[in-house]
N, C-alpha and C. Protein backbone atom coordinates (compact mmCIF):
# COMPACT_ATOMS: atom_id res chain seq x y z
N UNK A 1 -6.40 -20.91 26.25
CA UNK A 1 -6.42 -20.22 24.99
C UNK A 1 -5.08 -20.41 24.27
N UNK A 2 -3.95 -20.19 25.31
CA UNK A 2 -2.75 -20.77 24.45
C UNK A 2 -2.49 -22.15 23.83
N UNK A 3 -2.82 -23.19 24.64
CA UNK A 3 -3.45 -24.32 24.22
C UNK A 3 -3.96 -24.57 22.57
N UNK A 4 -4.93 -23.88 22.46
CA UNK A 4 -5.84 -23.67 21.59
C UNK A 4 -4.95 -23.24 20.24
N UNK A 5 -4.30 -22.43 20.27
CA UNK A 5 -3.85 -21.36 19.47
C UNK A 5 -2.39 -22.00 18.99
N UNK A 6 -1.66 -22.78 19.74
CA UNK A 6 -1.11 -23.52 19.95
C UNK A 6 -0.93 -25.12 18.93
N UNK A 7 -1.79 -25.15 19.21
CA UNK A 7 -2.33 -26.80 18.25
C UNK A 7 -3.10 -26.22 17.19
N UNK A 8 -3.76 -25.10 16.47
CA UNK A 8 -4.21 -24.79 15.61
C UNK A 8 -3.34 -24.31 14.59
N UNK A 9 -2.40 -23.76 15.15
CA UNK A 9 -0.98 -23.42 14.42
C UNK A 9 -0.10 -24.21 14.08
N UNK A 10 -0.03 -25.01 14.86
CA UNK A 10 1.19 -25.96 14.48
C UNK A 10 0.97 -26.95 13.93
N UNK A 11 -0.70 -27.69 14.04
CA UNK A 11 -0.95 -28.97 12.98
C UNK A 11 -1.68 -28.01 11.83
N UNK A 12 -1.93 -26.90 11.95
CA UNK A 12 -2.52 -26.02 10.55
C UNK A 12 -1.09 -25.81 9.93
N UNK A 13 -0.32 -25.35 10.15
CA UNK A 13 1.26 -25.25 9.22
C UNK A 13 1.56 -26.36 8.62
N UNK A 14 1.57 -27.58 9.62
CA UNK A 14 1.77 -28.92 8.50
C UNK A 14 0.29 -29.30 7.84
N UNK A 15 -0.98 -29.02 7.82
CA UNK A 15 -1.62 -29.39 7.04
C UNK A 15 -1.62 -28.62 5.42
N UNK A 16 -1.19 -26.95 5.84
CA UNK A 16 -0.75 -25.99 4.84
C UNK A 16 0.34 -26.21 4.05
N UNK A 17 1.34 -26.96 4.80
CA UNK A 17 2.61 -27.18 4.17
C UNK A 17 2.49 -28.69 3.32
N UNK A 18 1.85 -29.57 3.54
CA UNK A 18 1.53 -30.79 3.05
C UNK A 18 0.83 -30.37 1.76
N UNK A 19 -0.06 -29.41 1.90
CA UNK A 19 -0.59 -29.12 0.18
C UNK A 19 -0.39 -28.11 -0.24
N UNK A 20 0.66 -27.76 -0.19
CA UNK A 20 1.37 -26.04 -0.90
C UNK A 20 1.53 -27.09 -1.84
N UNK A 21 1.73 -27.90 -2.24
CA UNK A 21 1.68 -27.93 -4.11
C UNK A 21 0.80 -28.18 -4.72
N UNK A 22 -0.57 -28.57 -4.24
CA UNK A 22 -1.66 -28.85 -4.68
C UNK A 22 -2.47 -28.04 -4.72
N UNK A 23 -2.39 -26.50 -4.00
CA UNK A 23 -3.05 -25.87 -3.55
C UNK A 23 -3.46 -24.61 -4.55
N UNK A 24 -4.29 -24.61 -5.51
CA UNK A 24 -4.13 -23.36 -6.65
C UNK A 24 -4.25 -21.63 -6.18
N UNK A 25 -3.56 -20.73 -6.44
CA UNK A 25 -3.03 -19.86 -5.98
C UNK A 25 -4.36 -19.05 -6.10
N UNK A 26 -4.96 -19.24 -6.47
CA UNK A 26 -6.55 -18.18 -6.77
C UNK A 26 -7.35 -18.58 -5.62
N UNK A 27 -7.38 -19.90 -4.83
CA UNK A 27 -7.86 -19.96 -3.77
C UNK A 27 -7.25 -20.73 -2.59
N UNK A 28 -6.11 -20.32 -2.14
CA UNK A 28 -5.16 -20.51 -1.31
C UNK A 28 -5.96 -19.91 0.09
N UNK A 29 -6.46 -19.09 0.31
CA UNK A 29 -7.02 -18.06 1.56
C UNK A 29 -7.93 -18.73 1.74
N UNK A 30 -9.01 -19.17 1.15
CA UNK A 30 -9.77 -19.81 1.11
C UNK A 30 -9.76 -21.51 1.60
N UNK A 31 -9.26 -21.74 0.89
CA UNK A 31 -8.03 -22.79 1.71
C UNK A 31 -7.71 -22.88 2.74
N UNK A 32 -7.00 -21.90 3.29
CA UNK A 32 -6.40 -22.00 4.80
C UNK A 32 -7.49 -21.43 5.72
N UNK A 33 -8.54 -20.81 5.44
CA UNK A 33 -9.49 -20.59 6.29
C UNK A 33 -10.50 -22.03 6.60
N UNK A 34 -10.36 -22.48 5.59
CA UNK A 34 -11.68 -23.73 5.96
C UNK A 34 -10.24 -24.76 6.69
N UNK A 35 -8.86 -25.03 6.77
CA UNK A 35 -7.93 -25.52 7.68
C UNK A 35 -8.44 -24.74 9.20
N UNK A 36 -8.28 -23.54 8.95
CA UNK A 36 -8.32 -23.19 10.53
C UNK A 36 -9.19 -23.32 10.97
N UNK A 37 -10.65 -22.85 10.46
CA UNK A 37 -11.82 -23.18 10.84
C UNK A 37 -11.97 -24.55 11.19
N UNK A 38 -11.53 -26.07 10.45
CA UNK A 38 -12.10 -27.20 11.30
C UNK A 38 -10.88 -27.25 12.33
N UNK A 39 -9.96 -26.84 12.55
CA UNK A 39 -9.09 -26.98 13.22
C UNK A 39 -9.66 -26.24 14.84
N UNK A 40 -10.11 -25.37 14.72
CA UNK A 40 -10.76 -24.55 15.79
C UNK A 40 -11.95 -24.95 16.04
N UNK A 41 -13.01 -25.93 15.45
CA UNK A 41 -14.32 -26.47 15.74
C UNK A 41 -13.83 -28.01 16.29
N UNK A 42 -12.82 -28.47 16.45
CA UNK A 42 -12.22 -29.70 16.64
C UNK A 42 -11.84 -29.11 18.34
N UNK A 43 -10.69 -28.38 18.01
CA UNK A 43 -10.85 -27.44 19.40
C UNK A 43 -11.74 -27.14 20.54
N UNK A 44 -12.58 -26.89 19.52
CA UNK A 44 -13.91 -26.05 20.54
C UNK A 44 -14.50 -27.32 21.10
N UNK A 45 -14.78 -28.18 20.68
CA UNK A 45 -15.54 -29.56 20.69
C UNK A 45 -14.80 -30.53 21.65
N UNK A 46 -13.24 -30.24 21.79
CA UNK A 46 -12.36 -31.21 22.57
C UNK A 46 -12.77 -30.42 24.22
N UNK A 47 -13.06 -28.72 24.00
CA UNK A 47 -13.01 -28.50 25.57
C UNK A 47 -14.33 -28.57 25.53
N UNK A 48 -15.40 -28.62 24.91
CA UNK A 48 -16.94 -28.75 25.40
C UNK A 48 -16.98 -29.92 25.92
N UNK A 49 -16.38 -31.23 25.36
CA UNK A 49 -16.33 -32.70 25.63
C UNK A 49 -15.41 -33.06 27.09
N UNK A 50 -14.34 -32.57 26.92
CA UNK A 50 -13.34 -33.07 28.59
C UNK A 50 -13.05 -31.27 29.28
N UNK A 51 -13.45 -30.04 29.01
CA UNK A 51 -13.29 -29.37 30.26
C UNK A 51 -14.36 -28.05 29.64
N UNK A 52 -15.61 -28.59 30.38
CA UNK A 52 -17.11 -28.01 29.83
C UNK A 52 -16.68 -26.48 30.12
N UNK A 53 -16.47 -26.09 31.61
CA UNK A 53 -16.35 -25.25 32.04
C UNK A 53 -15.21 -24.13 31.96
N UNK A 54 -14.20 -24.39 31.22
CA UNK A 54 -13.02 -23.60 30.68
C UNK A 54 -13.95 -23.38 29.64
N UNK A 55 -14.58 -24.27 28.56
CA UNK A 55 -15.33 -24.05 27.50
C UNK A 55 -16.03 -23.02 27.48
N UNK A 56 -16.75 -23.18 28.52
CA UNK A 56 -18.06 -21.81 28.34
C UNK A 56 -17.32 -20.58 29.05
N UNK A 57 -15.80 -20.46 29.46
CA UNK A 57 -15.48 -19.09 30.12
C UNK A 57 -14.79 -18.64 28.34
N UNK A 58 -14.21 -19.62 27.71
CA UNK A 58 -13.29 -19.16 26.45
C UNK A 58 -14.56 -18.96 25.52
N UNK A 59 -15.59 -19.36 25.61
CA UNK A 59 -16.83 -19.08 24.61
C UNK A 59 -16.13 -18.84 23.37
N UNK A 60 -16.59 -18.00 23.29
CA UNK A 60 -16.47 -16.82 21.61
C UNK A 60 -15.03 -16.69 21.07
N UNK A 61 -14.18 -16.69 22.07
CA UNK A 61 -12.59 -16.56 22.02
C UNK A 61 -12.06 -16.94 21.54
N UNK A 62 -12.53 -19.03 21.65
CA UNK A 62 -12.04 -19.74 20.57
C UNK A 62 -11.92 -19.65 19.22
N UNK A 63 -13.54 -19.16 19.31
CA UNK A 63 -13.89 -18.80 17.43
C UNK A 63 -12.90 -17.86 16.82
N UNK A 64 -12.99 -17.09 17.83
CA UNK A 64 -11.90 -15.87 17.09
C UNK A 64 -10.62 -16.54 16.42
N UNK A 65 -10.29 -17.76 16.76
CA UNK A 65 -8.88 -17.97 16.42
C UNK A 65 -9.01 -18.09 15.15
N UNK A 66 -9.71 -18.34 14.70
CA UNK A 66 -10.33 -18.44 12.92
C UNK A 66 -10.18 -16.90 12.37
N UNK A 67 -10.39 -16.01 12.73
CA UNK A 67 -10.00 -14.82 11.90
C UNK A 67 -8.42 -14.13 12.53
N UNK A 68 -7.41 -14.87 13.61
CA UNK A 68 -6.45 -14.31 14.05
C UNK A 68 -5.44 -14.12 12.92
N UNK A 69 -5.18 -13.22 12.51
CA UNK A 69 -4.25 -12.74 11.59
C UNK A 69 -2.64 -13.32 11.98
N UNK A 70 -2.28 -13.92 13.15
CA UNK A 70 -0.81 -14.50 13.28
C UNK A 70 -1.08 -15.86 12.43
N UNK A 71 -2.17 -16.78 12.51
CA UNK A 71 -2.12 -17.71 11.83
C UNK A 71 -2.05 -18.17 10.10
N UNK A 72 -3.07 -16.99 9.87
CA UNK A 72 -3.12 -16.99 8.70
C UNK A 72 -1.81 -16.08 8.02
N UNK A 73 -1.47 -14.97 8.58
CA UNK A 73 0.34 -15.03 8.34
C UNK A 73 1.56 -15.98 8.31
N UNK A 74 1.40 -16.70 9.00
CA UNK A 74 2.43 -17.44 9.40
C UNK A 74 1.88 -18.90 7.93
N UNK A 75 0.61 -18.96 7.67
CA UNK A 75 0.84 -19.91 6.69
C UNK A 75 0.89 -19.02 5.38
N UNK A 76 0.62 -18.44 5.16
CA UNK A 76 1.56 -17.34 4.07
C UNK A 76 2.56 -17.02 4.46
N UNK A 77 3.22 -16.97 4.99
CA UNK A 77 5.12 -16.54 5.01
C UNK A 77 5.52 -17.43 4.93
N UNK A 78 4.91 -18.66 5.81
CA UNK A 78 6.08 -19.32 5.96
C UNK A 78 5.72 -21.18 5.57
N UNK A 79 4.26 -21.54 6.02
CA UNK A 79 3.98 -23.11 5.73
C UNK A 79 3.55 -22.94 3.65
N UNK A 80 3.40 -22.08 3.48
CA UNK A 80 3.67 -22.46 1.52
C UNK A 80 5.10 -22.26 1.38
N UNK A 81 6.15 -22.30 1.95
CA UNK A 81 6.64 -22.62 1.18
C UNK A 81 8.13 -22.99 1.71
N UNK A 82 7.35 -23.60 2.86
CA UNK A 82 8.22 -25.07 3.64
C UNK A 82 8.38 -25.96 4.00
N UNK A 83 8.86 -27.25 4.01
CA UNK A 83 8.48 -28.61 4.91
C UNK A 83 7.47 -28.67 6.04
N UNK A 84 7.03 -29.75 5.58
CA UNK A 84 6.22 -30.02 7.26
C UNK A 84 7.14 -29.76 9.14
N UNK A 85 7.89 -30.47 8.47
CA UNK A 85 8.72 -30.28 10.11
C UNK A 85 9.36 -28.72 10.66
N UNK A 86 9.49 -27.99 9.26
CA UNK A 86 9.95 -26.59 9.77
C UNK A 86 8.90 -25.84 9.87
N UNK A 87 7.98 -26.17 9.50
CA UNK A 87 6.54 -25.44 9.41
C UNK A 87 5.39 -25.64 10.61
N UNK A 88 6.03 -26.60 10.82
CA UNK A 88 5.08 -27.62 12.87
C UNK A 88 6.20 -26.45 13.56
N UNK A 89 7.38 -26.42 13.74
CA UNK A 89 8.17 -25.73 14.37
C UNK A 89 8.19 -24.27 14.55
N UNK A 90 7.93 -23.80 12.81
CA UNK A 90 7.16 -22.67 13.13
C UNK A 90 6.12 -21.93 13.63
N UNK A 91 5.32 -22.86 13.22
CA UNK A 91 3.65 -22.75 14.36
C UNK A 91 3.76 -23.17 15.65
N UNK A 92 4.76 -23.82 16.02
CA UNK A 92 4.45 -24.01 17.63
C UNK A 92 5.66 -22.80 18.23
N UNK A 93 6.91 -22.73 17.35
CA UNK A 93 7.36 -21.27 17.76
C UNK A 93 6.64 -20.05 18.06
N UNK A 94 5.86 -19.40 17.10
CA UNK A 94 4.91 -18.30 16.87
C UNK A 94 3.86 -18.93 17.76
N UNK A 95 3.44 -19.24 18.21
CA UNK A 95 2.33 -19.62 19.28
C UNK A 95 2.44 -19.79 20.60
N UNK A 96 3.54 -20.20 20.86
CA UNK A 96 4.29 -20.09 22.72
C UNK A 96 4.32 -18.73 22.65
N UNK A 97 5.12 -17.62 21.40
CA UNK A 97 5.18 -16.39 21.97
C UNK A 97 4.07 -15.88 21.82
N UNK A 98 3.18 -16.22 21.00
CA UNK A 98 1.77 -15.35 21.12
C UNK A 98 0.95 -15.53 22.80
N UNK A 99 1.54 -17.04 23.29
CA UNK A 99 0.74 -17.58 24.37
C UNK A 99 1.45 -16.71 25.55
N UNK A 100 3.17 -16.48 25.50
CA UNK A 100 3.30 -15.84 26.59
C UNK A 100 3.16 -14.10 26.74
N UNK A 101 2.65 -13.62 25.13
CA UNK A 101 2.21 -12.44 25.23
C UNK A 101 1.10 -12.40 26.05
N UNK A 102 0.12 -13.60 25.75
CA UNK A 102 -1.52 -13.32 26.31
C UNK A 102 -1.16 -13.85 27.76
N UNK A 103 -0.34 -14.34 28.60
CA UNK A 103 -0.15 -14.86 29.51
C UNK A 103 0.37 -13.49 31.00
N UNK A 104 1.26 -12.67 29.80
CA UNK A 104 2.06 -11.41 30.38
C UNK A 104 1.13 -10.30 30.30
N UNK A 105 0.10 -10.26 29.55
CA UNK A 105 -1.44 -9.35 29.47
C UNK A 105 -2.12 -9.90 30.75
N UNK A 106 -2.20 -10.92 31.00
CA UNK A 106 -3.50 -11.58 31.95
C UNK A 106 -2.61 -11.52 33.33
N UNK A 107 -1.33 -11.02 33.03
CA UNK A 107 -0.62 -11.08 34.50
C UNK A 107 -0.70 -9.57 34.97
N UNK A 108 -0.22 -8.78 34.44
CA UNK A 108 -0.35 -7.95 34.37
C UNK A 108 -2.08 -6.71 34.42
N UNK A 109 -2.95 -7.25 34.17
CA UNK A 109 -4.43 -7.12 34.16
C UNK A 109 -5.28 -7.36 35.93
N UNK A 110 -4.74 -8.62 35.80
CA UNK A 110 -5.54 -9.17 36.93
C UNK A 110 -4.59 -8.96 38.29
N UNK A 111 -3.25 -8.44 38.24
CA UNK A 111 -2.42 -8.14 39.61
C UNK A 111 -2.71 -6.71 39.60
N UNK A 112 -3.26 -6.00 38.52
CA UNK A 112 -3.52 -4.59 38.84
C UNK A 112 -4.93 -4.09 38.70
N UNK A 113 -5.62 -5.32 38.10
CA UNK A 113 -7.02 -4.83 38.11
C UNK A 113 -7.81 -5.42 39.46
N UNK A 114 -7.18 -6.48 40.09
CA UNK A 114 -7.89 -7.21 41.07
C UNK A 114 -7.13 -6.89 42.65
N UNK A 115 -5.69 -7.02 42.33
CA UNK A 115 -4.60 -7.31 43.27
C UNK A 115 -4.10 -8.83 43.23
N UNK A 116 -4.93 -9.33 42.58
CA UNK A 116 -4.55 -10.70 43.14
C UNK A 116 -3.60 -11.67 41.80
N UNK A 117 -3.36 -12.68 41.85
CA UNK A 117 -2.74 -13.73 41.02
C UNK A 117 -3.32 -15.13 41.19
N UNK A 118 -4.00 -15.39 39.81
CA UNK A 118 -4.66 -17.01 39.92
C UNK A 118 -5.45 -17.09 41.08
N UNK A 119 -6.40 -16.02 41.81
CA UNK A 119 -7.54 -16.06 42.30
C UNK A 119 -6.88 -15.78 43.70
N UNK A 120 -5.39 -15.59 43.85
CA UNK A 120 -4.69 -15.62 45.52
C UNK A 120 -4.31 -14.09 45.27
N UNK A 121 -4.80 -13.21 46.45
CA UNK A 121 -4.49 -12.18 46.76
C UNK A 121 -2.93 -12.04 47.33
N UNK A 122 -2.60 -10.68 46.26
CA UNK A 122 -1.06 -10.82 46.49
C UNK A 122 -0.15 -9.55 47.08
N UNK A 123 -1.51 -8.55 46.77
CA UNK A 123 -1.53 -7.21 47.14
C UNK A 123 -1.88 -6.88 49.07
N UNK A 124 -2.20 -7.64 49.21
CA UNK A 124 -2.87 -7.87 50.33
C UNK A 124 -4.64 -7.90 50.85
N UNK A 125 -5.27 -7.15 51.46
CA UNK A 125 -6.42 -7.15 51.94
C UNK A 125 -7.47 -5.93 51.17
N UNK A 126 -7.91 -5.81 50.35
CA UNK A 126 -8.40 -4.35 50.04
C UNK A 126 -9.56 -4.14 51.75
N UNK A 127 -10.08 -5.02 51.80
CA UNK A 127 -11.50 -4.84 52.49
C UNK A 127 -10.72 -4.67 54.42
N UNK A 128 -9.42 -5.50 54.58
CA UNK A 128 -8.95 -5.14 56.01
C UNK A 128 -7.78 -4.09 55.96
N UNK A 129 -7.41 -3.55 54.73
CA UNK A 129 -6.38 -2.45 54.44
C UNK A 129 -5.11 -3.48 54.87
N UNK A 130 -4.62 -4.28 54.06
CA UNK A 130 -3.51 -5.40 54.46
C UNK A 130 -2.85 -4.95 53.22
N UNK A 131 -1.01 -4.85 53.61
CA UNK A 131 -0.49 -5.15 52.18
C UNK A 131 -0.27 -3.49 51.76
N UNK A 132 -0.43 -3.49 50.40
CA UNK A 132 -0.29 -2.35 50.00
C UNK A 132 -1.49 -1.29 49.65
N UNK A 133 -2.45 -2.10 50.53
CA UNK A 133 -4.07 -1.33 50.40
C UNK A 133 -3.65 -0.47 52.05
N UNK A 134 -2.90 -1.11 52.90
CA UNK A 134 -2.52 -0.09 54.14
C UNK A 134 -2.16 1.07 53.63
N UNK A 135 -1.55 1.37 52.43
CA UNK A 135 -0.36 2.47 52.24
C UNK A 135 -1.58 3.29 50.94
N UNK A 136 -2.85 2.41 50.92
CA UNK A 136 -3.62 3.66 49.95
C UNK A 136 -3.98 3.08 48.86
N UNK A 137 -3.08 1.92 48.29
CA UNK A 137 -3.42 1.58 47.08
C UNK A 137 -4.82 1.20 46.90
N UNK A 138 -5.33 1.22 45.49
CA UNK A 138 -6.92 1.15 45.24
C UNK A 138 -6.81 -0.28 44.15
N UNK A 139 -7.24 -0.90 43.69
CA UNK A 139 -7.60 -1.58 42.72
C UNK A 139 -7.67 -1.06 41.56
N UNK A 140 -7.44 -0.93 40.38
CA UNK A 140 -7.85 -0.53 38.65
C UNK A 140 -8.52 -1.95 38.09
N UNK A 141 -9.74 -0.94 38.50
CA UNK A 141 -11.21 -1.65 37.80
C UNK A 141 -11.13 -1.49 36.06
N UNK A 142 -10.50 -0.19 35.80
CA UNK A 142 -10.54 -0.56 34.15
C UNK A 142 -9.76 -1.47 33.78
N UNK A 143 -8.33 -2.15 34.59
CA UNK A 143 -7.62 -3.00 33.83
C UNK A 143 -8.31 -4.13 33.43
N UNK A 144 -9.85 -4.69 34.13
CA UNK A 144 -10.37 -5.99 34.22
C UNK A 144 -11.07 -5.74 32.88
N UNK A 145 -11.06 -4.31 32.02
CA UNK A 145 -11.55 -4.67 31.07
C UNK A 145 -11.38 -4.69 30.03
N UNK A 146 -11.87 -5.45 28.84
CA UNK A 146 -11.27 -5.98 27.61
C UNK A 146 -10.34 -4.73 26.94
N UNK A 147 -10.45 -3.99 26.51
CA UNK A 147 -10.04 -2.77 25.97
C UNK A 147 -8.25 -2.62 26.62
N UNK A 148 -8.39 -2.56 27.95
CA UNK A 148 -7.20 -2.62 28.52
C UNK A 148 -6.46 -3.54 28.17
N UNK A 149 -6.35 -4.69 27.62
CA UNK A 149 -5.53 -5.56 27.20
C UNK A 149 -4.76 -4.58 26.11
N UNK A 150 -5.36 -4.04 25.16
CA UNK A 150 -4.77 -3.26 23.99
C UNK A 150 -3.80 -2.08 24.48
N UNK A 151 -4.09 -1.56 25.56
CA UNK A 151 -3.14 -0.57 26.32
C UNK A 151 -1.98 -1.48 26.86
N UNK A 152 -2.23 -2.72 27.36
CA UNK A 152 -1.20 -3.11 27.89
C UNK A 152 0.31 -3.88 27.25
N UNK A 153 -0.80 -4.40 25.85
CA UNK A 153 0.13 -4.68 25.04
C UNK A 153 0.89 -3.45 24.36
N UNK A 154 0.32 -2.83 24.35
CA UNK A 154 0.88 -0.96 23.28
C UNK A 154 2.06 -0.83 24.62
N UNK A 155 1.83 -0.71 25.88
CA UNK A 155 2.72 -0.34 26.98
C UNK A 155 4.03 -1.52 26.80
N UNK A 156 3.86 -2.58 26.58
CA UNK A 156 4.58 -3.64 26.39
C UNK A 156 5.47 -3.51 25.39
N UNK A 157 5.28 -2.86 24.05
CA UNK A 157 5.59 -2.84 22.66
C UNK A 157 6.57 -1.03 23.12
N UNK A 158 5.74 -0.51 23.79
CA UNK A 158 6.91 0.53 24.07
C UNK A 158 7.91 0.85 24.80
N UNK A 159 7.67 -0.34 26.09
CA UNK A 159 9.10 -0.81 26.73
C UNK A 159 10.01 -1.49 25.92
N UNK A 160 9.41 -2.39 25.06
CA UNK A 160 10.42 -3.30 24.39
C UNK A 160 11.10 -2.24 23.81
N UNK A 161 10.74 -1.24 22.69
CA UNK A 161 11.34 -0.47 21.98
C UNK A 161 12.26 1.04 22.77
N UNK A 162 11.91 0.74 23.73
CA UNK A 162 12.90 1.81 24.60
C UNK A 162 13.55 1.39 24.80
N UNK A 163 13.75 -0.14 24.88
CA UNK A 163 14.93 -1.00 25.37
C UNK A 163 16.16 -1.41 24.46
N UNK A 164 15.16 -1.35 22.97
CA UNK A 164 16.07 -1.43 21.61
C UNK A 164 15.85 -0.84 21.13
N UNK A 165 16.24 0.21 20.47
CA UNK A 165 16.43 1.17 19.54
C UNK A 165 16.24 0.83 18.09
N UNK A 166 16.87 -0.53 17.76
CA UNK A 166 16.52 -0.74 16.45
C UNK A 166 15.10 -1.23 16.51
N UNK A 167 14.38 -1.45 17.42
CA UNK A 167 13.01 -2.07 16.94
C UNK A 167 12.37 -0.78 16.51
N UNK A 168 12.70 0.51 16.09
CA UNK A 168 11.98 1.53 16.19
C UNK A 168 11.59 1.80 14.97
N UNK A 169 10.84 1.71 13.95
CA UNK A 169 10.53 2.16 12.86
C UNK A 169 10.42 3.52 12.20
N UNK A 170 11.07 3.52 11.21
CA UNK A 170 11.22 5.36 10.96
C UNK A 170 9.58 5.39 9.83
């Protein structure tokens, strides 16, 4: 998914930034939606074609990248009304950190919703009491689900801001 989000951003900024002068201001949105949209059906089509099976677990997910509000921000702030090369830079900037947000969600999810990491149990044994299932621990079945991602990022966003003070908005 970072992948994805990744290359949709960063060749969508230089395709945005290549016609910010051609582009008439009454249908600019419009514009950058039919960019992201073939940009994300190009996508979708590259993992149906060489990795079927990542394909059908990201299903629907992909699509979403077409209404993700970082993209279509980022070519309003920043690809109208910059070079191609600072504007590839910006989209692949803003997209590693979006990727290691969703990366630090899915770490965080699946070591506390499962025990485990990348399918290897890390917690130890739930079923032989190994690990920290000896000492009681249980699994959190709600972390495995979608909703919990939004808690975890909110938990994320309020460590950061305990940590800095100025990120705090009055």
């Amino acid at each position: 998914m970072s992948i994805s989000v990744l290359f949709v951003l960063g060749v969508g900024n230089v395709v945005i930034s290549l016609m910010r002068n051609i582009i008439p201001s009454k249908i600019r949105i419009i514009v950058q939606l039919v960019v992201v949209a073939a940009l994300v059906i190009i996508v979708d089509q590259v993992l149906k074609a060489y990795a079927y099976e990542l394909s059908k677990t990201l299903s629907v997910f992909v699509g979403l990248i077409i209404t993700n509000c970082i993209i279509m921000g980022r070519f309003e702030a920043f690809a109208l009304g910059n070079g191609p090369w600072r504007s590839f830079l910006d989209g692949i900037g803003n997209a590693a950190g979006y990727g290691f947000i969703l990366i630090l969600v899915g770490f965080f999810r699946e070591l506390l919703g499962s025990g485990t990491l990348l399918g290897y149990a890390v917690l130890g044994d739930p079923i032989e009491k190994t690990g920290l299932y000896a000492i009681g621990y249980e699994n959190n079945g709600f972390m495995l689900l979608s909703p919990m991602a939004l808690i975890v990022v909110g938990l994320i966003i309020w460590v950061q801001r305990s940590r800095n003070k100025a990120l705090i908005e009055d």
